[in-house]
N, C-alpha and C. Protein backbone atom coordinates (compact mmCIF):
# COMPACT_ATOMS: atom_id res chain seq x y z
N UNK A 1 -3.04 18.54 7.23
CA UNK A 1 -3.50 17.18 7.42
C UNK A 1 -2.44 16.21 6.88
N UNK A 2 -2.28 15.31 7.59
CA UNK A 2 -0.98 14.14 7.15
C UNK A 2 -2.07 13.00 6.41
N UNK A 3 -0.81 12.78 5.34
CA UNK A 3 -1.09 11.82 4.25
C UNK A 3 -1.89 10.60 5.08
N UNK A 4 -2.05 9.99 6.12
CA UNK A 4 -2.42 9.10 6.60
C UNK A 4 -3.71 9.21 6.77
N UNK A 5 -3.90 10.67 7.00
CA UNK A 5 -5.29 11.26 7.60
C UNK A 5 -6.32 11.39 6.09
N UNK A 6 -5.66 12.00 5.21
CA UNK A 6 -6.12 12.30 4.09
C UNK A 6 -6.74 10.86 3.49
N UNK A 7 -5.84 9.36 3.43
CA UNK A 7 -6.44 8.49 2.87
C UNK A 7 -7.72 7.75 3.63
N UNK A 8 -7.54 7.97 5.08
CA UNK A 8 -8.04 7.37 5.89
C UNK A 8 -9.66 8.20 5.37
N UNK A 9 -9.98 9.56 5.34
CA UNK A 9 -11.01 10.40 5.06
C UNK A 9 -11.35 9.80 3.58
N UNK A 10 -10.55 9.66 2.81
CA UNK A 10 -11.13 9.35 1.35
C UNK A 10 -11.57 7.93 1.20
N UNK A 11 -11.00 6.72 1.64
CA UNK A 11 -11.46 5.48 1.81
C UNK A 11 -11.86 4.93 2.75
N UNK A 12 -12.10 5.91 3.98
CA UNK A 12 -12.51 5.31 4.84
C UNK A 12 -14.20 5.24 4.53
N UNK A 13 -14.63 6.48 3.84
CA UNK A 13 -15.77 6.44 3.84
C UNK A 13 -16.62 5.85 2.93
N UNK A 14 -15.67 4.79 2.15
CA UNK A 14 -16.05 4.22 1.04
C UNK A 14 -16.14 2.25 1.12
N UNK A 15 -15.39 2.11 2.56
CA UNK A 15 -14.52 0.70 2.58
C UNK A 15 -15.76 -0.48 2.79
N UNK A 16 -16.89 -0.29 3.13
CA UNK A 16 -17.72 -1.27 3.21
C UNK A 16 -18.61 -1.47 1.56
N UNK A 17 -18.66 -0.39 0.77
CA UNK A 17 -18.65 -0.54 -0.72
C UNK A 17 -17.38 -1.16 -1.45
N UNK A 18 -16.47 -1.03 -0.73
CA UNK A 18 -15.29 -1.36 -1.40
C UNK A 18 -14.94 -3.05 -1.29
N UNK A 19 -15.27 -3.37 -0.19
CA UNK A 19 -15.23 -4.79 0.74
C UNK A 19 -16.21 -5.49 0.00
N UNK A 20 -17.41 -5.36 -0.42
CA UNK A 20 -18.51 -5.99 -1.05
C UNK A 20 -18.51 -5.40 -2.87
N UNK A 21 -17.82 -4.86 -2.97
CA UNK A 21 -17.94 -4.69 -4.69
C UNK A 21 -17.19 -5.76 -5.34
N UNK A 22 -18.16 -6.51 -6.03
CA UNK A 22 -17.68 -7.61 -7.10
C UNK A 22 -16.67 -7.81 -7.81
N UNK A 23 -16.48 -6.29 -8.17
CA UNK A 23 -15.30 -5.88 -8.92
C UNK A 23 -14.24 -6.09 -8.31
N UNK A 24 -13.93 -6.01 -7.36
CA UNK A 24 -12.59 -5.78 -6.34
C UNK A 24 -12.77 -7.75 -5.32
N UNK A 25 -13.91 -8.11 -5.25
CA UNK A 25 -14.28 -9.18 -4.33
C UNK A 25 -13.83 -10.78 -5.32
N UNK A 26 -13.94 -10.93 -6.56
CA UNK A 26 -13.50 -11.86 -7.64
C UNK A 26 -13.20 -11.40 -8.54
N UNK A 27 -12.86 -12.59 -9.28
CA UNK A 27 -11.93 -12.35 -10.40
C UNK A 27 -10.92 -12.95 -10.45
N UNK A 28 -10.54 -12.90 -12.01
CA UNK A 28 -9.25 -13.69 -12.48
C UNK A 28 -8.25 -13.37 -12.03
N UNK A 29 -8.38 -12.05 -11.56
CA UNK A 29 -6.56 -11.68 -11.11
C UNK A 29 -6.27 -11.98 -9.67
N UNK A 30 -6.93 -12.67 -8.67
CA UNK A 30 -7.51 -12.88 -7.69
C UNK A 30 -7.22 -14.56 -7.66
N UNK A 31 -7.26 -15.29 -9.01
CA UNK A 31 -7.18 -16.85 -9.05
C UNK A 31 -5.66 -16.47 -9.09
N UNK A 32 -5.65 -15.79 -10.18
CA UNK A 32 -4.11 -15.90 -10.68
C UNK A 32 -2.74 -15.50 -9.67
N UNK A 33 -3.15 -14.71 -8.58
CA UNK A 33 -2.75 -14.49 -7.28
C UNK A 33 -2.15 -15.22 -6.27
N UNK A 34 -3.50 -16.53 -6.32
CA UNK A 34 -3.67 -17.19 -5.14
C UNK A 34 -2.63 -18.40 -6.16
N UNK A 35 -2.93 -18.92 -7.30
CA UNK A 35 -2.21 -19.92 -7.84
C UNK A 35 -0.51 -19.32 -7.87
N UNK A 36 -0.37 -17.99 -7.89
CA UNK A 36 1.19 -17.83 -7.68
C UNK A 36 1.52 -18.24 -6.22
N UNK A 37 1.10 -17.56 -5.81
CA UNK A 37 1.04 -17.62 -3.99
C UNK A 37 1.56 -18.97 -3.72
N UNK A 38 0.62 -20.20 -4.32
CA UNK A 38 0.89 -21.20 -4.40
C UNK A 38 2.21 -22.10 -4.82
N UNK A 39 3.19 -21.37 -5.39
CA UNK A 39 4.71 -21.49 -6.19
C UNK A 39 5.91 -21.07 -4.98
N UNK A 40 5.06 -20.31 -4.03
CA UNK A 40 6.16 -19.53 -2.89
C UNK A 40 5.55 -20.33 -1.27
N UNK A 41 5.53 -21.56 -1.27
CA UNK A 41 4.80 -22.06 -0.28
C UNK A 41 5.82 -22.09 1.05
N UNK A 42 6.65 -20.96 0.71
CA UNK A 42 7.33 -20.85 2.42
C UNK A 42 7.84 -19.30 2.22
N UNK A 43 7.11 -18.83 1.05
CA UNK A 43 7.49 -17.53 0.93
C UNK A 43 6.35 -16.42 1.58
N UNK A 44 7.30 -14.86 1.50
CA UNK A 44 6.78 -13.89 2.77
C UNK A 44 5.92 -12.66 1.25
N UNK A 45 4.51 -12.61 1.63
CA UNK A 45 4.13 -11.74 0.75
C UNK A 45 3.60 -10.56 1.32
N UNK A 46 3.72 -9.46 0.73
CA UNK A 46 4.06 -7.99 1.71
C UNK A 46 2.50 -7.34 0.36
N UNK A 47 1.27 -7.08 1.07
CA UNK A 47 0.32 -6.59 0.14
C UNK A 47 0.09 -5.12 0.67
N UNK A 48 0.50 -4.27 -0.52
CA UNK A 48 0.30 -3.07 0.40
C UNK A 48 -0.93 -2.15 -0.40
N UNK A 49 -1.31 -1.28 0.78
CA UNK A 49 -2.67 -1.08 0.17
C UNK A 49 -3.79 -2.18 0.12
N UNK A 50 -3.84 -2.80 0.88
CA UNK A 50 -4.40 -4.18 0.98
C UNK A 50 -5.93 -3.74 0.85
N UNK A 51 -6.43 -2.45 1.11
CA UNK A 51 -8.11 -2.12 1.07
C UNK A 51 -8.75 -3.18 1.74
N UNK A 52 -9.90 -3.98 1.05
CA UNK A 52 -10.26 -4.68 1.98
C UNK A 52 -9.73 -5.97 2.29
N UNK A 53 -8.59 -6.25 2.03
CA UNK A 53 -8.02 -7.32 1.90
C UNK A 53 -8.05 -9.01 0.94
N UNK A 54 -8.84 -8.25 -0.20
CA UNK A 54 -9.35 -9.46 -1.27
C UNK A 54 -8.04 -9.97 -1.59
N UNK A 55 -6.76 -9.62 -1.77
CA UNK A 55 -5.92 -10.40 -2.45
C UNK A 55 -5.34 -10.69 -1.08
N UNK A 56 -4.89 -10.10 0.07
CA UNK A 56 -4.57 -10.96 1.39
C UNK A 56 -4.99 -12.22 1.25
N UNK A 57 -6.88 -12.03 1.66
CA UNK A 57 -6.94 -13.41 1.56
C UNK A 57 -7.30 -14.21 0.49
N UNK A 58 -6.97 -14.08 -0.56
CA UNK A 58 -6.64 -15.00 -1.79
C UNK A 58 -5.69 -15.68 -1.92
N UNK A 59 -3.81 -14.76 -0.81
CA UNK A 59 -2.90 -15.59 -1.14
C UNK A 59 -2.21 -16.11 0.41
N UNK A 60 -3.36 -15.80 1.25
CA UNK A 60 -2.58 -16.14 2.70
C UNK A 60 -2.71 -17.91 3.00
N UNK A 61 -3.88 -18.33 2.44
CA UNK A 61 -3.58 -20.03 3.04
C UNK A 61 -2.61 -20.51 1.75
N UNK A 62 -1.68 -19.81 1.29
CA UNK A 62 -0.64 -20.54 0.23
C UNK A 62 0.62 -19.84 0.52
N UNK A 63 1.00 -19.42 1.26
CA UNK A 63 2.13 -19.11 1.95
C UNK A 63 2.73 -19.06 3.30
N UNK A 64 4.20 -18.88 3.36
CA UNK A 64 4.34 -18.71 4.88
C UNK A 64 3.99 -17.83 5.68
N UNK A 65 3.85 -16.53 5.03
CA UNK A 65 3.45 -15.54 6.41
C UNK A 65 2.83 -14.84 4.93
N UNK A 66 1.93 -13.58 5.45
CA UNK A 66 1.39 -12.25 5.10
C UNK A 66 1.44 -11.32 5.64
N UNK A 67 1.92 -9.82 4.93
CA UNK A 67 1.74 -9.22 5.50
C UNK A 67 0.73 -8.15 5.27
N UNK A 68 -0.10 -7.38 5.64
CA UNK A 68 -0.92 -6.47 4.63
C UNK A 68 -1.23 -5.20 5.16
N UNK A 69 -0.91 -4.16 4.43
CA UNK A 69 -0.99 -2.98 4.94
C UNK A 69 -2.05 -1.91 4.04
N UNK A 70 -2.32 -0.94 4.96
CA UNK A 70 -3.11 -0.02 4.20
C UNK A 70 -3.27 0.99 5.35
N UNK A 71 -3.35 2.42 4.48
CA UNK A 71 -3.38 3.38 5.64
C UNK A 71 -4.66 3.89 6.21
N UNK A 72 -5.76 3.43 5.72
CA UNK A 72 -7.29 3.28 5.98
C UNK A 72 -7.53 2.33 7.14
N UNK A 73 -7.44 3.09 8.31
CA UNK A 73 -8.02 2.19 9.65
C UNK A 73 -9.33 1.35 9.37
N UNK A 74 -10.07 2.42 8.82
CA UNK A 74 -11.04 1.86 8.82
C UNK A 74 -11.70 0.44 7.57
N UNK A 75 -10.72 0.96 6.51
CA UNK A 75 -10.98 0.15 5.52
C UNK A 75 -10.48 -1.58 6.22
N UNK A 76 -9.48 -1.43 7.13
CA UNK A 76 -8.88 -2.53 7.47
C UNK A 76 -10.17 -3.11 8.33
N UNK A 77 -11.02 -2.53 9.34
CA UNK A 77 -11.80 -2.64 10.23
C UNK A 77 -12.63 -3.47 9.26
N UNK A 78 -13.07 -3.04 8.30
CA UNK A 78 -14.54 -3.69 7.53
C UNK A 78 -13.70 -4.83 7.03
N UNK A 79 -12.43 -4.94 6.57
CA UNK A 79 -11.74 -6.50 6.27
C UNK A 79 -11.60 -7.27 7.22
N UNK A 80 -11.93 -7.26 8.74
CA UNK A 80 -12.40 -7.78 9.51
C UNK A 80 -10.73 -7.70 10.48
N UNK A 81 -9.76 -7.13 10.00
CA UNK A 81 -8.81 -7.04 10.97
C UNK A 81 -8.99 -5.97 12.17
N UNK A 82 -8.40 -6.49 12.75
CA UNK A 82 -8.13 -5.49 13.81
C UNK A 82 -6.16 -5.06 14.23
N UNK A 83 -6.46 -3.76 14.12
CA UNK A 83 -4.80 -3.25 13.46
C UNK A 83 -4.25 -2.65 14.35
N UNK A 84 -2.94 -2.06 14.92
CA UNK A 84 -2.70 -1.43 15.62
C UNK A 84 -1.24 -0.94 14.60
N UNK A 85 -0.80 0.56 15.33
CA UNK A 85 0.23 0.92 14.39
C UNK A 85 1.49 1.30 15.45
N UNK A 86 2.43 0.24 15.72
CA UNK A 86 3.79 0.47 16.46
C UNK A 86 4.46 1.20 16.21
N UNK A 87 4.72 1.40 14.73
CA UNK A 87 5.84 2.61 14.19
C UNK A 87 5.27 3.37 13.35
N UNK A 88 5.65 4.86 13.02
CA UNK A 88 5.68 5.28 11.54
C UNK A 88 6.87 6.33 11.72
N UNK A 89 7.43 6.33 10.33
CA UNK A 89 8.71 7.10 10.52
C UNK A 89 8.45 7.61 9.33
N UNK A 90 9.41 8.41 8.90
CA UNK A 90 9.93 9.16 7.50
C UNK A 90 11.00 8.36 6.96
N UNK A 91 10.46 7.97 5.51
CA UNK A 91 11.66 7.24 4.92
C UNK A 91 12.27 8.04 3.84
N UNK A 92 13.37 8.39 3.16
CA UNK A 92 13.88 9.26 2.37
C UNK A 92 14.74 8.04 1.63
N UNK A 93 14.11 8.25 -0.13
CA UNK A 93 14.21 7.43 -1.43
C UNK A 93 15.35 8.10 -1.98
N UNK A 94 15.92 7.84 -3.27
CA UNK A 94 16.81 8.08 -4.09
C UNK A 94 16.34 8.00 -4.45
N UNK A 95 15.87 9.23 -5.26
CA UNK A 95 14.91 9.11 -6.76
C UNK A 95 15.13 7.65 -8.00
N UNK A 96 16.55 7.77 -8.18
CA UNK A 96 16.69 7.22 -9.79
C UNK A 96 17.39 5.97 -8.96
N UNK A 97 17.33 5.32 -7.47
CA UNK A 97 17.76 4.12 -6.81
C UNK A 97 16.63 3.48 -7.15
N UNK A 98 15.43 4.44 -6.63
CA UNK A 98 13.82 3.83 -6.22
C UNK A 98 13.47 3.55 -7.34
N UNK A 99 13.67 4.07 -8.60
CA UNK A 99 12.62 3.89 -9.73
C UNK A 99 13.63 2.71 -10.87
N UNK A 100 14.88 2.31 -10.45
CA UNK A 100 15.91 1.37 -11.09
C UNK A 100 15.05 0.39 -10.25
N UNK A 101 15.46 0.49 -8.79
CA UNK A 101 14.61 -0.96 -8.36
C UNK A 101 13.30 -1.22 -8.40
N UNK A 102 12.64 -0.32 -9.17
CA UNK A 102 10.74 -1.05 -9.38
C UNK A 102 10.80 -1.11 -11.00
N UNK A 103 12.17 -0.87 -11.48
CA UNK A 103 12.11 -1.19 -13.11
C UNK A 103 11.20 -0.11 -13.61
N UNK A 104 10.95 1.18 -13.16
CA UNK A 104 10.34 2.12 -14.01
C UNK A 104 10.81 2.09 -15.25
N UNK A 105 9.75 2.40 -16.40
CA UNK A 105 10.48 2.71 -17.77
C UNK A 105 11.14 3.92 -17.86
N UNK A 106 11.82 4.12 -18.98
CA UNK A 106 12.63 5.67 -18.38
C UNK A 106 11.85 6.75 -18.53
N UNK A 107 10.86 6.41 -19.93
CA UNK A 107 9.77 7.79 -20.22
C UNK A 107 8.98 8.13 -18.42
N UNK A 108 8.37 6.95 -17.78
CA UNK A 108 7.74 7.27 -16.93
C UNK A 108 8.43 7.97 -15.74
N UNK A 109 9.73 7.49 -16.13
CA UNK A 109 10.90 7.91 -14.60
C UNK A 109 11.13 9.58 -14.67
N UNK A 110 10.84 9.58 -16.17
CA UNK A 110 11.03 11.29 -16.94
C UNK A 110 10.60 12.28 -16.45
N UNK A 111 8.74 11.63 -16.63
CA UNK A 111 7.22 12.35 -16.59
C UNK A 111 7.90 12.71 -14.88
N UNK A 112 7.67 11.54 -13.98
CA UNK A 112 7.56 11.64 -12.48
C UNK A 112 8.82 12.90 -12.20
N UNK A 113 9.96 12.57 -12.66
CA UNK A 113 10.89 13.87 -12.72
C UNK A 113 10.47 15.06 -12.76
N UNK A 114 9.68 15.18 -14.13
CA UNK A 114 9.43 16.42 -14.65
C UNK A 114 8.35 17.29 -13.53
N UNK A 115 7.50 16.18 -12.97
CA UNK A 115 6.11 16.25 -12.00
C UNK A 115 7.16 17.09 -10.92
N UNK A 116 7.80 16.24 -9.94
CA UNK A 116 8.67 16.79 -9.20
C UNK A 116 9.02 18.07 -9.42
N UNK A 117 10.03 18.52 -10.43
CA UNK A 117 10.67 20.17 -10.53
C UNK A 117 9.24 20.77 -10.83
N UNK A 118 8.16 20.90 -11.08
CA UNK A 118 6.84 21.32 -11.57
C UNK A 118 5.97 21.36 -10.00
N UNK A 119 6.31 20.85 -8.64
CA UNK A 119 5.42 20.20 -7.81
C UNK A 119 5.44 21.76 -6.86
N UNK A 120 4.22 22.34 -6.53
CA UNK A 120 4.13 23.64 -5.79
C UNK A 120 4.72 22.91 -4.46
N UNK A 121 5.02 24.11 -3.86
CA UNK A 121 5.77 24.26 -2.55
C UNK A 121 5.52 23.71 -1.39
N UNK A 122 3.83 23.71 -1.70
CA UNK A 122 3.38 22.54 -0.15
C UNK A 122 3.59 21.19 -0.53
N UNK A 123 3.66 20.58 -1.56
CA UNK A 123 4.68 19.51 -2.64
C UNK A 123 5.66 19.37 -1.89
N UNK A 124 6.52 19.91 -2.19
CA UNK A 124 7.82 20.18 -2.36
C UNK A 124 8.32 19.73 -0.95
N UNK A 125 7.91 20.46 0.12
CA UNK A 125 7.81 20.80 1.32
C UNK A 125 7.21 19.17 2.10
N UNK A 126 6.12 19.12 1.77
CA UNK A 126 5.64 17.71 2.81
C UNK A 126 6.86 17.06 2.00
N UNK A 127 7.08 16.49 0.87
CA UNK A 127 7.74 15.45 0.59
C UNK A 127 9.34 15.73 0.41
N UNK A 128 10.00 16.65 1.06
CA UNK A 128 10.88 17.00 1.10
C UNK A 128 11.58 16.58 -0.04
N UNK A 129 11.19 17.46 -1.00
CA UNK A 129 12.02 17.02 -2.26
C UNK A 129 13.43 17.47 -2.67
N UNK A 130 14.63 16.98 -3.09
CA UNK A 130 16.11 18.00 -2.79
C UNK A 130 15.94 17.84 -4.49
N UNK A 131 16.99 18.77 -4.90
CA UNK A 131 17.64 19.03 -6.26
C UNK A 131 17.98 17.87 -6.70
N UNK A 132 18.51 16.46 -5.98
CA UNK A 132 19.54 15.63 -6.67
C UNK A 132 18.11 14.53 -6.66
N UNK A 133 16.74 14.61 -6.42
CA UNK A 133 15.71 14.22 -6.52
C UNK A 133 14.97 12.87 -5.75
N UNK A 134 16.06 12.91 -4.53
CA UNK A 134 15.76 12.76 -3.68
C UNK A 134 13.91 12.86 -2.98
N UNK A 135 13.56 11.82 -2.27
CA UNK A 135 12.32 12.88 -1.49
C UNK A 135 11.91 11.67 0.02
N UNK A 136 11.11 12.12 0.51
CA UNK A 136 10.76 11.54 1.76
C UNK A 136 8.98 10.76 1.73
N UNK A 137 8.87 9.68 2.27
CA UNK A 137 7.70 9.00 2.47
C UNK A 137 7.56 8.92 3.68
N UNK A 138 5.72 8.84 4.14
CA UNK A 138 5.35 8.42 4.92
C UNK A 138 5.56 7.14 5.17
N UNK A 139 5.86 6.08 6.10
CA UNK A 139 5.53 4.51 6.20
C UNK A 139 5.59 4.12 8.08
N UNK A 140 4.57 3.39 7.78
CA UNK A 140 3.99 2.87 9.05
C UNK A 140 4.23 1.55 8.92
N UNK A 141 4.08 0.59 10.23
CA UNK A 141 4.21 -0.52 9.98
C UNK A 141 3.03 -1.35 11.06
N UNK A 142 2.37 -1.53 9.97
CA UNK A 142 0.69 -2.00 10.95
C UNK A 142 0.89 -3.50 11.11
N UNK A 143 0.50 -4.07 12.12
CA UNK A 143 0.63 -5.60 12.16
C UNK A 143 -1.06 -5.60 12.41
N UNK A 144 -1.94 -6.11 11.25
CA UNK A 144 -3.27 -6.60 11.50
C UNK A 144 -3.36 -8.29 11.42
N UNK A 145 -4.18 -8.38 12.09
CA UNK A 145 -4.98 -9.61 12.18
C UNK A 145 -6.18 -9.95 12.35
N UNK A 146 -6.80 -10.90 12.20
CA UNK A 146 -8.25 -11.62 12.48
C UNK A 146 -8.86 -10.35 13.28
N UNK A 147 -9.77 -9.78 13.42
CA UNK A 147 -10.65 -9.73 14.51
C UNK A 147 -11.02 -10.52 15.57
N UNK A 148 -10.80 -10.33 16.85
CA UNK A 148 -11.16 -11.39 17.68
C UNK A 148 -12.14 -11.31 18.46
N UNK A 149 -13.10 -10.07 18.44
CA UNK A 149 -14.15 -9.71 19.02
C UNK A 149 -15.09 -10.42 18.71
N UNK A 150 -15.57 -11.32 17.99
CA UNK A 150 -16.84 -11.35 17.10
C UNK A 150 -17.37 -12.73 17.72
C-alpha cells in the first residue's frame, strides 16, 4: 500500500470529527496565524497537511495566494474543497541538506539518523534510503479549491 493510500485510510475516516473538533476549529494559534498572515500581504503561504483546512482558512483572506495540501482526499472533501492531483513524483533529500535547511537541532538530526541505520528493510526499501543518508519522498501536487457543487 503507498503512503498516500495509508494516510488517506487513517484520516480519511476520521476528517468530519476532525473538521468540527474545537480543538483543531479555534484557538490562539489560529489568531496568531491569521495576524502573521497579515505581515505578508502579497506573500505565498504553502500549508501542508492542511487536514481540514482551519489554518488555510485563517490565513487565506490575508495574503496573496494559498496553497494547501494534504494527502487525505477525503479529509480535503469535508474542508469543502474539491481537489484534483496533476502530479506526484519521487523526490530524493540529502539527509544533512534537508535537516540544515529546517534548522533541525543536531541531537534530533542524530535520533532521525540513528532511526534510519535501525529502519527494517521494507523501511529502507520504500524510502530508498543510501549509506550517505540520503532517502526518497512521496510528493504530489494537489491544486484544491472551493467546492463548486453546492
Amino acid at each position: 500500500m503507498q503512503q498516500h493510500q495509508l494516510v488517506d485510510k487513517q484520516f480519511g475516516q476520521v476528517a468530519q470529527a476532525y473538521l468540527s473538533s474545537s480543538t483543531h476549529a479555534q484557538g490562539r494559534d489560529l489568531e496568531d496565524l491569521a495576524a502573521l498572515a497579515c505581515t505578508l500581504p502579497y506573500g505565498d503561504v504553502l500549508d501542508l497537511g492542511c487536514g481540514g483546512g482551519h489554518v488555510s482558512f485563517a490565513m487565506a483572506p490575508h495574503v496573496g495566494r494559498l496553497t494547501a495540501f494534504d494527502l487525505s482526499d477525503e479529509m480535503l472533501a469535508a474542508a469543502g474543497f474539491d481537489a484534483s492531483v496533476p502530479r506526484q513524483w519521487r523526490l530524493t533529500m540529502a539527509f544533512d541538506t534537508w535537516f540544515a535547511r529546517i534548522r533541525t537541532p543536531q541531537l534530533r538530526a542524530d535520533a532521525v539518523r540513528d532511526l534510519f541505520e535501525r529502519a527494517p528493510d521494507e523501511v529502507r526499501q520504500y524510502f530508498a534510503l543510501q549509506p550517505g543518508q540520503s532517502f526518497e519522498i512521496d510528493v504530489a501536487w494537489i491544486t484544491a479549491a472551493p467546492d463548486s457543487r453546492d
